[in-house]
Each structure stands twice: as structure tokens, then as C-alpha cells.
N, C-alpha and C. Protein backbone atom coordinates (compact mmCIF):
# COMPACT_ATOMS: atom_id res chain seq x y z
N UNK A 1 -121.74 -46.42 -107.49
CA UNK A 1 -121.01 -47.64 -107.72
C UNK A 1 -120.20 -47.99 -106.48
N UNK A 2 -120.17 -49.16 -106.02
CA UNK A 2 -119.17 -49.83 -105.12
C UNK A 2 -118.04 -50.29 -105.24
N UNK A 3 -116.71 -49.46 -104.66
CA UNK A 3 -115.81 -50.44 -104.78
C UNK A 3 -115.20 -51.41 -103.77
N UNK A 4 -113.96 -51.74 -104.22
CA UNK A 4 -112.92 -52.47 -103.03
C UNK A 4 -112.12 -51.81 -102.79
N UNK A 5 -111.50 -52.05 -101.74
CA UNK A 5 -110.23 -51.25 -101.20
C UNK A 5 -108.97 -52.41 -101.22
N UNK A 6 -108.24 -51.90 -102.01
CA UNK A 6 -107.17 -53.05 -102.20
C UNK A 6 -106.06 -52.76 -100.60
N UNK A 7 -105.89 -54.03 -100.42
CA UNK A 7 -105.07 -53.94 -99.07
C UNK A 7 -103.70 -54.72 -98.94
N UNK A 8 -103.41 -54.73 -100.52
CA UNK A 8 -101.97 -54.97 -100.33
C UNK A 8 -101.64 -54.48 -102.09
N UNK A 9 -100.05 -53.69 -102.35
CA UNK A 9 -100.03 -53.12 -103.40
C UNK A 9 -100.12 -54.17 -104.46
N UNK A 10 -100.63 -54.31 -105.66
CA UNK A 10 -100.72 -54.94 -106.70
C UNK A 10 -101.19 -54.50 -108.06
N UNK A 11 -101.05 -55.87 -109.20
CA UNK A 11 -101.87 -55.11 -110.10
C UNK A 11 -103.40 -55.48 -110.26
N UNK A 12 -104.08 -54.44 -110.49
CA UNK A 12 -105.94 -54.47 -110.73
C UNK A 12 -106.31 -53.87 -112.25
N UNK A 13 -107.03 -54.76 -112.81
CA UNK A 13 -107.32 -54.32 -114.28
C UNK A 13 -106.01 -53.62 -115.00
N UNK A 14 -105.15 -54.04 -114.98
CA UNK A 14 -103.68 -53.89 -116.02
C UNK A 14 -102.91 -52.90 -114.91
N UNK A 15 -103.42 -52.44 -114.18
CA UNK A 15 -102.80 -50.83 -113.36
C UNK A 15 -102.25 -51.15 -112.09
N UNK A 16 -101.17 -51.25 -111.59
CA UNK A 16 -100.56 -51.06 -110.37
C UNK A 16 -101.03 -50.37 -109.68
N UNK A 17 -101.88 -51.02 -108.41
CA UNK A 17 -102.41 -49.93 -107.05
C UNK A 17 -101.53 -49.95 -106.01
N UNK A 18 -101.56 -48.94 -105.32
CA UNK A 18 -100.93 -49.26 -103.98
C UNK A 18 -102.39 -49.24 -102.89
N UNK A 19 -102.02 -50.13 -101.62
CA UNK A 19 -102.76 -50.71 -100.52
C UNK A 19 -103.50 -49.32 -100.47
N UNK A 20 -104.67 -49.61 -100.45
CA UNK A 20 -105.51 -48.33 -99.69
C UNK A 20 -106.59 -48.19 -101.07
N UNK A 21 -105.86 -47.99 -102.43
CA UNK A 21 -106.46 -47.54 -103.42
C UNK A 21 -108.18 -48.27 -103.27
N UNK A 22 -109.30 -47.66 -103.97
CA UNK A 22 -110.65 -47.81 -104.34
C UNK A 22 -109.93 -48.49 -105.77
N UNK A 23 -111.00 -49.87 -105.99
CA UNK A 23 -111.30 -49.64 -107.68
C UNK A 23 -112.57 -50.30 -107.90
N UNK A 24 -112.86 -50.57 -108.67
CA UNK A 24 -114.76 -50.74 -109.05
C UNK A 24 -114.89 -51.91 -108.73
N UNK A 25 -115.77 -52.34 -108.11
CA UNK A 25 -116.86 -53.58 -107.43
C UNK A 25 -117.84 -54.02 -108.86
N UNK A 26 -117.24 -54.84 -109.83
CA UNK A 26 -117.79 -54.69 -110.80
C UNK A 26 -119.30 -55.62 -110.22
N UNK A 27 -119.22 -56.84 -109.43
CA UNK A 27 -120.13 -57.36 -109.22
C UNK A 27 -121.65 -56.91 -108.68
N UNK A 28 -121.53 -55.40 -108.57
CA UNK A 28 -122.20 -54.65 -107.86
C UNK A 28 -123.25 -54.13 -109.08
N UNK A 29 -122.53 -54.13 -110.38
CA UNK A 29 -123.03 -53.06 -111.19
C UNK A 29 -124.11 -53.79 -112.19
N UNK A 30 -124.83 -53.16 -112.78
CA UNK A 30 -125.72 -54.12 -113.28
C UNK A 30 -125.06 -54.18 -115.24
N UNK A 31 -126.10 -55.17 -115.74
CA UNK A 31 -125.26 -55.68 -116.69
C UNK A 31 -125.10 -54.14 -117.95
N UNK A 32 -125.85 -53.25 -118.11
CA UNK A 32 -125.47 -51.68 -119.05
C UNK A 32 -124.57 -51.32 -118.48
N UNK A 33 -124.20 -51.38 -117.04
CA UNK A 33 -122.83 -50.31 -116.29
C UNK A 33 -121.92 -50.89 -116.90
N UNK A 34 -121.98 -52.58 -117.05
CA UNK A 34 -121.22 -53.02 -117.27
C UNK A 34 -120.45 -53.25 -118.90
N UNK A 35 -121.64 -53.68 -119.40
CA UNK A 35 -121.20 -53.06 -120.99
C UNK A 35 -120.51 -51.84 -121.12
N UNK A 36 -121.15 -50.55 -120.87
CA UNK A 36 -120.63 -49.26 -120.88
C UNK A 36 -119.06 -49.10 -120.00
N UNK A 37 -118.50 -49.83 -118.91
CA UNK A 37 -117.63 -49.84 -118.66
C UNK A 37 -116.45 -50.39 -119.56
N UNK A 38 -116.95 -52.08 -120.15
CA UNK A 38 -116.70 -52.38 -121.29
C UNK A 38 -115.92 -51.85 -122.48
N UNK A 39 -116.76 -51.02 -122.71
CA UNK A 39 -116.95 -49.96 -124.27
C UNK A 39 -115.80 -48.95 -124.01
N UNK A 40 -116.25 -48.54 -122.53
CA UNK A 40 -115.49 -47.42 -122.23
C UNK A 40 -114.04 -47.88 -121.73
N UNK A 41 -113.25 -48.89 -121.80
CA UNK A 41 -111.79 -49.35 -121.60
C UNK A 41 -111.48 -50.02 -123.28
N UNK A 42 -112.19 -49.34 -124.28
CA UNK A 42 -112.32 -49.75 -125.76
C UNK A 42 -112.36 -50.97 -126.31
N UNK A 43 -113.06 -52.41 -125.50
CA UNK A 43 -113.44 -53.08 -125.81
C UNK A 43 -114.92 -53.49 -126.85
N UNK A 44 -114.62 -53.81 -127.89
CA UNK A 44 -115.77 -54.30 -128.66
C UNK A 44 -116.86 -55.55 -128.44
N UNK A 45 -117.38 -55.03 -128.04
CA UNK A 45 -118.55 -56.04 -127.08
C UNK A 45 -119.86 -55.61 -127.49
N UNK A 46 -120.40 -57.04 -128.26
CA UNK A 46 -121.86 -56.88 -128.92
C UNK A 46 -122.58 -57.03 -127.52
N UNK A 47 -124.18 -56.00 -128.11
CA UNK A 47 -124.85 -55.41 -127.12
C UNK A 47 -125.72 -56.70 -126.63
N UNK A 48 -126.01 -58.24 -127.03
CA UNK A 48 -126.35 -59.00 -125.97
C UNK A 48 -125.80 -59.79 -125.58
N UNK A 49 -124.45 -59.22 -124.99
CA UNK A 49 -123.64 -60.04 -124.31
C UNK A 49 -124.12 -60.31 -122.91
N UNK A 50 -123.73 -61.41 -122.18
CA UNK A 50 -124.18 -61.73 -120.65
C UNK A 50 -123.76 -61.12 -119.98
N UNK A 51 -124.41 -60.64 -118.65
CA UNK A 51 -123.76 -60.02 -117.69
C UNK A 51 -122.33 -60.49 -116.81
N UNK A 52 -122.91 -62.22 -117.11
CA UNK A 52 -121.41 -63.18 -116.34
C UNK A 52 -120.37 -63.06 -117.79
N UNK A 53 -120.54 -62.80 -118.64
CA UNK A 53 -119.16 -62.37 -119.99
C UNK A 53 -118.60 -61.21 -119.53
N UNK A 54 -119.55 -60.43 -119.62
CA UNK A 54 -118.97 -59.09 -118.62
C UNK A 54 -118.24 -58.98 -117.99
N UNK A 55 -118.64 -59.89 -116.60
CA UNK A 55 -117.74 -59.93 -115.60
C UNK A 55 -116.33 -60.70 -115.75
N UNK A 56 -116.52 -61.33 -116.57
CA UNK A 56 -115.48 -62.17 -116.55
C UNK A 56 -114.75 -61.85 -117.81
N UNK A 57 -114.69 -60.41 -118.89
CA UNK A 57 -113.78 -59.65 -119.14
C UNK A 57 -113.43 -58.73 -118.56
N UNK A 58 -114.27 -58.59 -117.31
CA UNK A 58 -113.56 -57.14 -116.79
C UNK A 58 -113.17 -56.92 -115.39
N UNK A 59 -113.51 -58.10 -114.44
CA UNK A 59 -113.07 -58.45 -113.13
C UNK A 59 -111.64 -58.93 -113.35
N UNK A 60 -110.61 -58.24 -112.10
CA UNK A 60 -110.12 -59.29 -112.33
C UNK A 60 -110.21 -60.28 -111.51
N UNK A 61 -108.93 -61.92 -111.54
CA UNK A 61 -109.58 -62.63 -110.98
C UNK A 61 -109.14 -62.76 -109.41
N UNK A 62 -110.33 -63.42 -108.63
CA UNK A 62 -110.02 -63.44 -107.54
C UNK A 62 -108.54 -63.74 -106.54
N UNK A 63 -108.57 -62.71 -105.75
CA UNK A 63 -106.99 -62.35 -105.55
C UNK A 63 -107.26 -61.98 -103.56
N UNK A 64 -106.46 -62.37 -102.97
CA UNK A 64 -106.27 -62.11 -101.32
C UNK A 64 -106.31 -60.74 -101.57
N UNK A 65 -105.89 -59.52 -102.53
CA UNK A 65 -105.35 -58.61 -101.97
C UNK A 65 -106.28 -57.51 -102.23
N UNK A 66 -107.55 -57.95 -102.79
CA UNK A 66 -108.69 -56.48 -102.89
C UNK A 66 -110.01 -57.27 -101.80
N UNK A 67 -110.52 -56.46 -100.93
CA UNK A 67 -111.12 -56.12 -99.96
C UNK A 67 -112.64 -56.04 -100.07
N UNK A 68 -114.00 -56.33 -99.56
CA UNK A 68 -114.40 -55.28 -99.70
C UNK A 68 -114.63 -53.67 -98.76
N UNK A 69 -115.11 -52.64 -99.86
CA UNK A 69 -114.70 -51.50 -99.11
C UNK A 69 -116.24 -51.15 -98.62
């Protein structure tokens, strides 16, 4: 999996990073990583959901301060 390197401290998916931190390149992942990532932050998400629903419960949104890494 690919991530970003956040390059200024903030918050990413609910969690405060500081500059430097990795976190997941969700756009990278295909649409099961993405369900299963989904599932696995205990979201209830029927299994033919879109890959762009996906992304757009679990990216967050575009921000100056994550990178790519």
C-alpha cells in the first residue's frame, strides 16, 4: 500500500499527525482494500458499494498539508 507523508502537523482521518508521519494513499488501493479498510475502522458498508463511496468515506479531504510520499 502507498502512502503520504504529511508535511505539516494536522488532523488525518480523526487522528492528529505530526509533519513527517506516513498515512494510507487510499487512492492507490483498489476498491476490496478499500471496503476492508472500511469495515476495519467499524464502518457498516454494504458489499456493492462504489469504489468513489469508498473514497469519499474514507479520504480525507483534500488538504496542502499531506504529500505524496
Amino acid at each position: 500500500m502507498k502512502t503520504k507523508i504529511v508535511t505539516e502537523a494536522g488532523f488525518v482521518d480523526g487522528k492528529y499527525v505530526r509533519a513527517g508521519a506516513s498515512v494510507p494513499d487510499y487512492e492507490s488501493m483498489s476498491r476490496d482494500e478499500l471496503l476492508a479498510a472500511a469495515r476495519g475502522r467499524g464502518m457498516s458498508v454494504a458489499a456493492n458499494v462504489s469504489k468513489s463511496d469508498l473514497l469519499a468515506l474514507l479520504a480525507p479531504p483534500a488538504d496542502h498539508n499531506v504529500g505524496q510520499g
